[in-house]
C-alpha atoms as a PDB file:
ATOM      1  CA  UNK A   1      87.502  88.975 100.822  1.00  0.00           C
ATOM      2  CA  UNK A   2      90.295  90.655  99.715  1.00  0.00           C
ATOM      3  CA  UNK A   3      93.332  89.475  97.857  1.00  0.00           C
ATOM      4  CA  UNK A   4      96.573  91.205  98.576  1.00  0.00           C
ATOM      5  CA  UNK A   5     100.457  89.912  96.915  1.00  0.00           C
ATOM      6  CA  UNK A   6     103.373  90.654  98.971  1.00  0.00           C
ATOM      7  CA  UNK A   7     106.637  90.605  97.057  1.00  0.00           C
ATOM      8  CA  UNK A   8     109.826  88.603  97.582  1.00  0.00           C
ATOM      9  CA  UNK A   9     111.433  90.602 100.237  1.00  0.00           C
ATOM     10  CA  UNK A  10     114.317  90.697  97.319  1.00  0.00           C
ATOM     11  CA  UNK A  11     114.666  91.579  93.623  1.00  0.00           C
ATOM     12  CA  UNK A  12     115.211  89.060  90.720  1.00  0.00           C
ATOM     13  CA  UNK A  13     115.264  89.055  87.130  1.00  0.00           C
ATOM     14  CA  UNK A  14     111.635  87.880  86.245  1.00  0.00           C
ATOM     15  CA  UNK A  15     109.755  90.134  88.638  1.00  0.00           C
ATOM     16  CA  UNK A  16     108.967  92.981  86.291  1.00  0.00           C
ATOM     17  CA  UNK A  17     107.397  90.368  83.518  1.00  0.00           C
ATOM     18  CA  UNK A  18     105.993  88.210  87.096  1.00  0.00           C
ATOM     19  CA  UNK A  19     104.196  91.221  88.415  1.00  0.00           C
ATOM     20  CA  UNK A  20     102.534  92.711  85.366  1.00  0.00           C
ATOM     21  CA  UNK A  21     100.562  89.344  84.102  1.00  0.00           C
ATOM     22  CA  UNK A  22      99.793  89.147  87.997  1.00  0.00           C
ATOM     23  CA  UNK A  23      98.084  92.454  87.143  1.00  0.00           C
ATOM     24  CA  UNK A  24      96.716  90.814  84.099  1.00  0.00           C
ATOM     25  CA  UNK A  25      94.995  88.226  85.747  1.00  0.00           C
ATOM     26  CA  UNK A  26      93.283  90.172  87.919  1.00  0.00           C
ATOM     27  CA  UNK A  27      95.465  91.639  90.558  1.00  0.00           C
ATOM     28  CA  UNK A  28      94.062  94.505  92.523  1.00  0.00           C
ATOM     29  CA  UNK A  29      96.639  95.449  95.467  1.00  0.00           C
ATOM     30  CA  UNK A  30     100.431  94.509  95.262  1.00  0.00           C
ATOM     31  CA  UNK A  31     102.652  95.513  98.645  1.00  0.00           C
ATOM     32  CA  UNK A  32     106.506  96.254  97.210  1.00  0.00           C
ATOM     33  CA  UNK A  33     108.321  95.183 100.185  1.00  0.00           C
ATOM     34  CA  UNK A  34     111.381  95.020  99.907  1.00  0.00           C
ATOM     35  CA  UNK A  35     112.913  95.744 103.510  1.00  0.00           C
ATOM     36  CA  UNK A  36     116.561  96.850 103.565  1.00  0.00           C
ATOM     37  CA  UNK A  37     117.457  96.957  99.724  1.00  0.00           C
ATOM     38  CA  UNK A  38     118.227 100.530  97.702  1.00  0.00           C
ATOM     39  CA  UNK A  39     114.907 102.698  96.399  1.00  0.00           C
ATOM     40  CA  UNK A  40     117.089 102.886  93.320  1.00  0.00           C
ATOM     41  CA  UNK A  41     116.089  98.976  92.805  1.00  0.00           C
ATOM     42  CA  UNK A  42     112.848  99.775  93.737  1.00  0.00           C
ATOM     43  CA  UNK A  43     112.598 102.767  91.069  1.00  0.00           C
ATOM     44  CA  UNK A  44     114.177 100.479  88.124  1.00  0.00           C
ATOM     45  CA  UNK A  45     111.012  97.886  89.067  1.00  0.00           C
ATOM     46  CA  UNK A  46     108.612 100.523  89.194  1.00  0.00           C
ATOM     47  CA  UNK A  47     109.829 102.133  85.971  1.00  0.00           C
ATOM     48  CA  UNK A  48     109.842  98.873  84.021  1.00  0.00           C
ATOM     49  CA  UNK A  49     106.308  97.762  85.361  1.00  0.00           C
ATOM     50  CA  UNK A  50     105.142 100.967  83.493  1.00  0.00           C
ATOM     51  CA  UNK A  51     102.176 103.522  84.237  1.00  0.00           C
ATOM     52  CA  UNK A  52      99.278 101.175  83.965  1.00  0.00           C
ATOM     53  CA  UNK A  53      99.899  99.467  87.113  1.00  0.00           C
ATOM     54  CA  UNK A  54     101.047 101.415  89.792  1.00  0.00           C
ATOM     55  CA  UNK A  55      98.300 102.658  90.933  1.00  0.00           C
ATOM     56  CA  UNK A  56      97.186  99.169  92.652  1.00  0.00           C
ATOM     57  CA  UNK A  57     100.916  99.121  94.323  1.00  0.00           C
ATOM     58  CA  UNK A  58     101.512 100.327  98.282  1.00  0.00           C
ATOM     59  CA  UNK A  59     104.937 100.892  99.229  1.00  0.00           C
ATOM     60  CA  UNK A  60     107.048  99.511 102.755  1.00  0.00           C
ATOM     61  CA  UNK A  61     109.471 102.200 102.929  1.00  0.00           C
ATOM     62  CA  UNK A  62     110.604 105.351 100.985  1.00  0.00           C
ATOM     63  CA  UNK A  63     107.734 106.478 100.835  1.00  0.00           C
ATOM     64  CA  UNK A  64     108.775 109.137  98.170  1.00  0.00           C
ATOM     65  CA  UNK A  65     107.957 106.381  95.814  1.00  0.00           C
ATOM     66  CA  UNK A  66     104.051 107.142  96.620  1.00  0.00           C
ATOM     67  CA  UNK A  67     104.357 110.611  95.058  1.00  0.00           C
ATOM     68  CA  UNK A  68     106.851 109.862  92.764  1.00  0.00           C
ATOM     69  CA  UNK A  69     105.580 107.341  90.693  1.00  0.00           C
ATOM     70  CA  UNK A  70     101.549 107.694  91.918  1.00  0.00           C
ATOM     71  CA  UNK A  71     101.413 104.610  93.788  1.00  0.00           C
ATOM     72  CA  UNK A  72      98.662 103.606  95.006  1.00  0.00           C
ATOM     73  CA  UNK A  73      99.638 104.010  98.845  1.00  0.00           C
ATOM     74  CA  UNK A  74     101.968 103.856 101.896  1.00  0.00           C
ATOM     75  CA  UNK A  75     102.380 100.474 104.442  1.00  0.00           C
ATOM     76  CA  UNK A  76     103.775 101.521 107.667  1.00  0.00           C
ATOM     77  CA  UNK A  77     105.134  98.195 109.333  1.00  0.00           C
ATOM     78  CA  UNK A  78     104.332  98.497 112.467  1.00  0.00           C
ATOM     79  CA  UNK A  79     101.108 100.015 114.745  1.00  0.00           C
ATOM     80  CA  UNK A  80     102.319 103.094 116.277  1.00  0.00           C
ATOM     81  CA  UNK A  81     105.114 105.114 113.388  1.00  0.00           C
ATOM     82  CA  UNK A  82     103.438 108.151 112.673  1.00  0.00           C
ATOM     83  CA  UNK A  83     103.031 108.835 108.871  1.00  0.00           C
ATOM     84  CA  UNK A  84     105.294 111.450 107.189  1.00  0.00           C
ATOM     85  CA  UNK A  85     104.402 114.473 108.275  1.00  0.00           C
ATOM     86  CA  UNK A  86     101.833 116.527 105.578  1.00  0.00           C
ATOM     87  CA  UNK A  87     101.005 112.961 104.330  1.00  0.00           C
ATOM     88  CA  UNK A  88      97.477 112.247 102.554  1.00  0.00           C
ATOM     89  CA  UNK A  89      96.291 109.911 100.810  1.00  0.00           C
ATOM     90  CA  UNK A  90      95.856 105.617 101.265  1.00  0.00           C
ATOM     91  CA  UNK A  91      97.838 104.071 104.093  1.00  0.00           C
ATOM     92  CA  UNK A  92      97.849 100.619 105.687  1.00  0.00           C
ATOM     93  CA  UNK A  93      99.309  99.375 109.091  1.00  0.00           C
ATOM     94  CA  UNK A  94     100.755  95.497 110.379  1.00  0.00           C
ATOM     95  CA  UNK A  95     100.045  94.965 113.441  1.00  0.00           C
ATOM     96  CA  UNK A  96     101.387  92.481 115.777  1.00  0.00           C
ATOM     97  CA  UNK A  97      99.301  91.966 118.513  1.00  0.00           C
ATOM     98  CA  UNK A  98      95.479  91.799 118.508  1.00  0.00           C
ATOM     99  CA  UNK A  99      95.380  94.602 121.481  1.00  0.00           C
ATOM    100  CA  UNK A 100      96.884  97.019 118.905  1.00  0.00           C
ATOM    101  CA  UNK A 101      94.339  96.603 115.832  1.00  0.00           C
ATOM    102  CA  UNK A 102      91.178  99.158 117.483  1.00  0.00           C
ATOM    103  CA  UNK A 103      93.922 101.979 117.320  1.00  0.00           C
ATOM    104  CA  UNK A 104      95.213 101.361 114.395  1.00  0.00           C
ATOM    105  CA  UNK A 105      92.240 100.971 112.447  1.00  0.00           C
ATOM    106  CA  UNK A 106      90.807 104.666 112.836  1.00  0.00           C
ATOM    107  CA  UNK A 107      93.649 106.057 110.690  1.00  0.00           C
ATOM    108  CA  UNK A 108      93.946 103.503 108.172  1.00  0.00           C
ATOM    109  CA  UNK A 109      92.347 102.229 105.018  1.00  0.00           C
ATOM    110  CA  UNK A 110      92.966  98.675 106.592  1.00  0.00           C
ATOM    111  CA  UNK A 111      95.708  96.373 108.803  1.00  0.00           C
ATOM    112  CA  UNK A 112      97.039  93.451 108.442  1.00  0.00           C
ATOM    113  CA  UNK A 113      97.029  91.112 111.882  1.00  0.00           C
ATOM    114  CA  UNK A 114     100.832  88.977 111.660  1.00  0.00           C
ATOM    115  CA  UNK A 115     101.363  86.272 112.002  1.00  0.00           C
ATOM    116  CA  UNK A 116      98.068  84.253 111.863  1.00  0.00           C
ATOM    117  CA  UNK A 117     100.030  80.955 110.921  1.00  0.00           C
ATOM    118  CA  UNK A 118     103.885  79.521 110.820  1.00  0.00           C
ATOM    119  CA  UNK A 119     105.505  81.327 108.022  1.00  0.00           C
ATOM    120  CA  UNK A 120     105.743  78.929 105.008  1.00  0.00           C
ATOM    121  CA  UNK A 121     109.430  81.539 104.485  1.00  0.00           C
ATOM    122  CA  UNK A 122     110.742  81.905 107.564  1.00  0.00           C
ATOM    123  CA  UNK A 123     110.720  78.976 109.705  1.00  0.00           C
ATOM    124  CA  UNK A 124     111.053  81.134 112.628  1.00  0.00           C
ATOM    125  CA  UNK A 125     108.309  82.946 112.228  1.00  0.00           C
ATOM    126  CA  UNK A 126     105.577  80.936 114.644  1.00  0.00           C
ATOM    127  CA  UNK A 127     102.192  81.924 115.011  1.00  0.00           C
ATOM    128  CA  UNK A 128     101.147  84.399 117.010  1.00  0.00           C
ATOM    129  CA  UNK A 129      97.692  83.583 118.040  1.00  0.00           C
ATOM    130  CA  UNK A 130      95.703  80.538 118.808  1.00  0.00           C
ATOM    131  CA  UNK A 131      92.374  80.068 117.625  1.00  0.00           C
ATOM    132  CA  UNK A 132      90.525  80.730 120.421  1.00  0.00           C
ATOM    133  CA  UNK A 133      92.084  84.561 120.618  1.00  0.00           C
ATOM    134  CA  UNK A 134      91.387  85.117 117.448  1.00  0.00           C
ATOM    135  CA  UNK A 135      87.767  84.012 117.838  1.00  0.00           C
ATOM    136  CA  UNK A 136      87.680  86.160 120.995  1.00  0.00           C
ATOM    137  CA  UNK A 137      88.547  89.315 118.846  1.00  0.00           C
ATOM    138  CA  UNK A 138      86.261  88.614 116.253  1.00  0.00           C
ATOM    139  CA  UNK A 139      83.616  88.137 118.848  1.00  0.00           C
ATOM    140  CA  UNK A 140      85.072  91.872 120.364  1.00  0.00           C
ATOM    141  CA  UNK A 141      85.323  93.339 116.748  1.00  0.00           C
ATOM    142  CA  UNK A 142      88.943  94.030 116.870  1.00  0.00           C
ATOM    143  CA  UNK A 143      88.935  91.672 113.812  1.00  0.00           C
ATOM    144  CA  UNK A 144      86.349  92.709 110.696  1.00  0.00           C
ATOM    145  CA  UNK A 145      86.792  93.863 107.254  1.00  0.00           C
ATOM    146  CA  UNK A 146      89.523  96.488 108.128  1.00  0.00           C
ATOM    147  CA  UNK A 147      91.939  93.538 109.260  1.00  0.00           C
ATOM    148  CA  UNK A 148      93.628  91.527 106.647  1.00  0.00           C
ATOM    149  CA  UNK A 149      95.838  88.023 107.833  1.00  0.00           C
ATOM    150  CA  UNK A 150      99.340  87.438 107.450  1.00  0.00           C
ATOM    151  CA  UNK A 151     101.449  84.442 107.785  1.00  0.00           C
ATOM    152  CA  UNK A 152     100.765  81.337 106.683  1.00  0.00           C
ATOM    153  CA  UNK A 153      98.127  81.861 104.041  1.00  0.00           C
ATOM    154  CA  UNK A 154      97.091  79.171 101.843  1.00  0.00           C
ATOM    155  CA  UNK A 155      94.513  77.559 100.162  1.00  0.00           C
ATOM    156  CA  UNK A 156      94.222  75.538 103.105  1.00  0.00           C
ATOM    157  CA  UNK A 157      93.960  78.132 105.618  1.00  0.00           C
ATOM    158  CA  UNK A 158      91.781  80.920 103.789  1.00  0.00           C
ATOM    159  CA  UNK A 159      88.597  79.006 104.794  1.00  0.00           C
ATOM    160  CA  UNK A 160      89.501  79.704 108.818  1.00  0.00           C
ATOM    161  CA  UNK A 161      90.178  83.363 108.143  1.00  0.00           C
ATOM    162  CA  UNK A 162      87.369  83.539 106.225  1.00  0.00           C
ATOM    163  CA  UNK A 163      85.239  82.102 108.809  1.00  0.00           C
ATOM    164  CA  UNK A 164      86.783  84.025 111.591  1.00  0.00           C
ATOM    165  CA  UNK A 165      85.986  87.099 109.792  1.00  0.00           C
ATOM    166  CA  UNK A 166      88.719  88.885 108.559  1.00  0.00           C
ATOM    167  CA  UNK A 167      88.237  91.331 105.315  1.00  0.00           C
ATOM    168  CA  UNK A 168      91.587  89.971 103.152  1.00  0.00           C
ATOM    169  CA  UNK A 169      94.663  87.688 102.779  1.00  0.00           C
ATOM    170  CA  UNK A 170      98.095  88.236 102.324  1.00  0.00           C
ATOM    171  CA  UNK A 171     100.034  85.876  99.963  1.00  0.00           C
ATOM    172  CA  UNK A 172     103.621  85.829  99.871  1.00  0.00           C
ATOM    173  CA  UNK A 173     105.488  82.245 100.404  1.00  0.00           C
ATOM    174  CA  UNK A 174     102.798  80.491  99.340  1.00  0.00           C
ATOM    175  CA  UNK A 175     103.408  81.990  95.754  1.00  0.00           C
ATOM    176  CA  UNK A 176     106.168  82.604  95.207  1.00  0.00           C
ATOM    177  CA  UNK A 177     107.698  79.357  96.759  1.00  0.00           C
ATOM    178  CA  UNK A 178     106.142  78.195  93.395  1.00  0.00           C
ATOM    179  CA  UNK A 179     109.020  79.392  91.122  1.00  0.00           C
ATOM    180  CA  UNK A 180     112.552  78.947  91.562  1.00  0.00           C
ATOM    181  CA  UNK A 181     114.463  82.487  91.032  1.00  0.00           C
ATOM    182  CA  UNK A 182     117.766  80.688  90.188  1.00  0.00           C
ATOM    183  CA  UNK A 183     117.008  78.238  87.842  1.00  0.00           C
ATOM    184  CA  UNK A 184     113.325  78.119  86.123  1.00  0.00           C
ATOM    185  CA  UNK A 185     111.860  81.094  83.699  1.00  0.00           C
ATOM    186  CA  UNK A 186     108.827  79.662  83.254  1.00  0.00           C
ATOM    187  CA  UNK A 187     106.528  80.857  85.782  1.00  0.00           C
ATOM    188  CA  UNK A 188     102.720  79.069  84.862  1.00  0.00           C
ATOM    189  CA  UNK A 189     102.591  76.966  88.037  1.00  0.00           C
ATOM    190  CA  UNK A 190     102.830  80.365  90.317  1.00  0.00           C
ATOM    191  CA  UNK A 191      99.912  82.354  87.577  1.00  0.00           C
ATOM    192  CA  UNK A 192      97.416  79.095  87.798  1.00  0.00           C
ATOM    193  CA  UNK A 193      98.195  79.229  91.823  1.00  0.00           C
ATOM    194  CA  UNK A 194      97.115  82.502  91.736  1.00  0.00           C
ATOM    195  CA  UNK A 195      93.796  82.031  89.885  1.00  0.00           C
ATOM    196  CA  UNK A 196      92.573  79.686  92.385  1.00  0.00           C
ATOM    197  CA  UNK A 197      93.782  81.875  95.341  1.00  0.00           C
ATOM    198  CA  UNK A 198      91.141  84.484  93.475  1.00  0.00           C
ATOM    199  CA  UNK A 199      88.536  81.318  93.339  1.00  0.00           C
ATOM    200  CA  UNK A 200      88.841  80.255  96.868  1.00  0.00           C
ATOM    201  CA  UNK A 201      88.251  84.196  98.235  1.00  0.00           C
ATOM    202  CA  UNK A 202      85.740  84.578  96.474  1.00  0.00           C
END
């Protein structure tokens, strides 16, 4: 399986030093999502995380960044937005509802299927699915290595996506609910999180 981080949805302080010894320790695919905030913030993170690493980052959103600053790809956050127009190169989808994921796959590098469990960062983001649909699909092939889960993922739920099929996870809460933006700087607990996240994928 696959391993993919998911930024805070906003900026703070530590994220440049956060994200590169992420990278360090073995991060291959980071999604800068940042919805609603200036590209210029975006740009300042991007410049301080340096050349090295950019090439495992996909963008949400101004997509100039791609180009710009050789990104790795482009996330398109929903199943139907056509890409720019001229655009080539990586691109990934969310979908929302299993019914859209055959579509989407054929023009993608993969998808990811939200929300497989409650959000553990917005408590009003439910589930989506029960169990049983999402054994149907996999039984259909609507869900297979292309399809990567959101929502909810944790140590404790990798083992059901993993036996339902799916080709990656999407960490976002569950990591970085481990380090308080406002009031720690040391960030171990979230890197030795991380390390078994890699362990239990494997």
């Amino acid at each position: 399986m696959k391993l993919i981080v998911m930024t805070k949805p906003t900026f703070f302080v530590e994220e440049d030093k956060i994200l590169a010894d992420l990278f360090d320790e073995g991060l291959e695919s980071l999604h800068l999502y940042k919805p609603g905030a200036s590209p210029l913030y975006s740009e300042r993170l991007l410049t301080l995380l340096g050349d090295s690493y950019r090439n495992r980052i996909t963008v949400h959103g101004h997509f100039y960044l791609k180009e710009e600053y050789r990104l790795k790809g482009i996330h398109i956050d929903d199943a139907r937005t056509e890409p720019p127009t001229g655009y080539k190169g990586n691109m990934s989808r969310t979908c929302h509802q299993i019914d859209e994921l055959k579509e989407a796959k054929k023009n993608a590098n993969y998808v990811f299927l939200h929300s497989i469990f409650d959000s553990q960062t917005n408590a009003d983001e439910k589930a989506s699915f029960t169990m049983d649909e999402l054994r149907q699909a996999t039984k259909e092939g609507l869900i297979d290595k292309k399809v990567y889960a959101l929502g909810g993922m944790n140590l404790d739920t990798i083992k059901a996506v993993k036996d339902l099929g799916f080709g990656g996870i999407v960490i976002c809460g569950d990591l970085w609910n481990r380090f308080n933006i406002h009031n720690e700087i040391d960030y171990k607990a979230l890197l030795s999180h991380f390390g078994k996240l890699r362990k239990a994928i494997e």
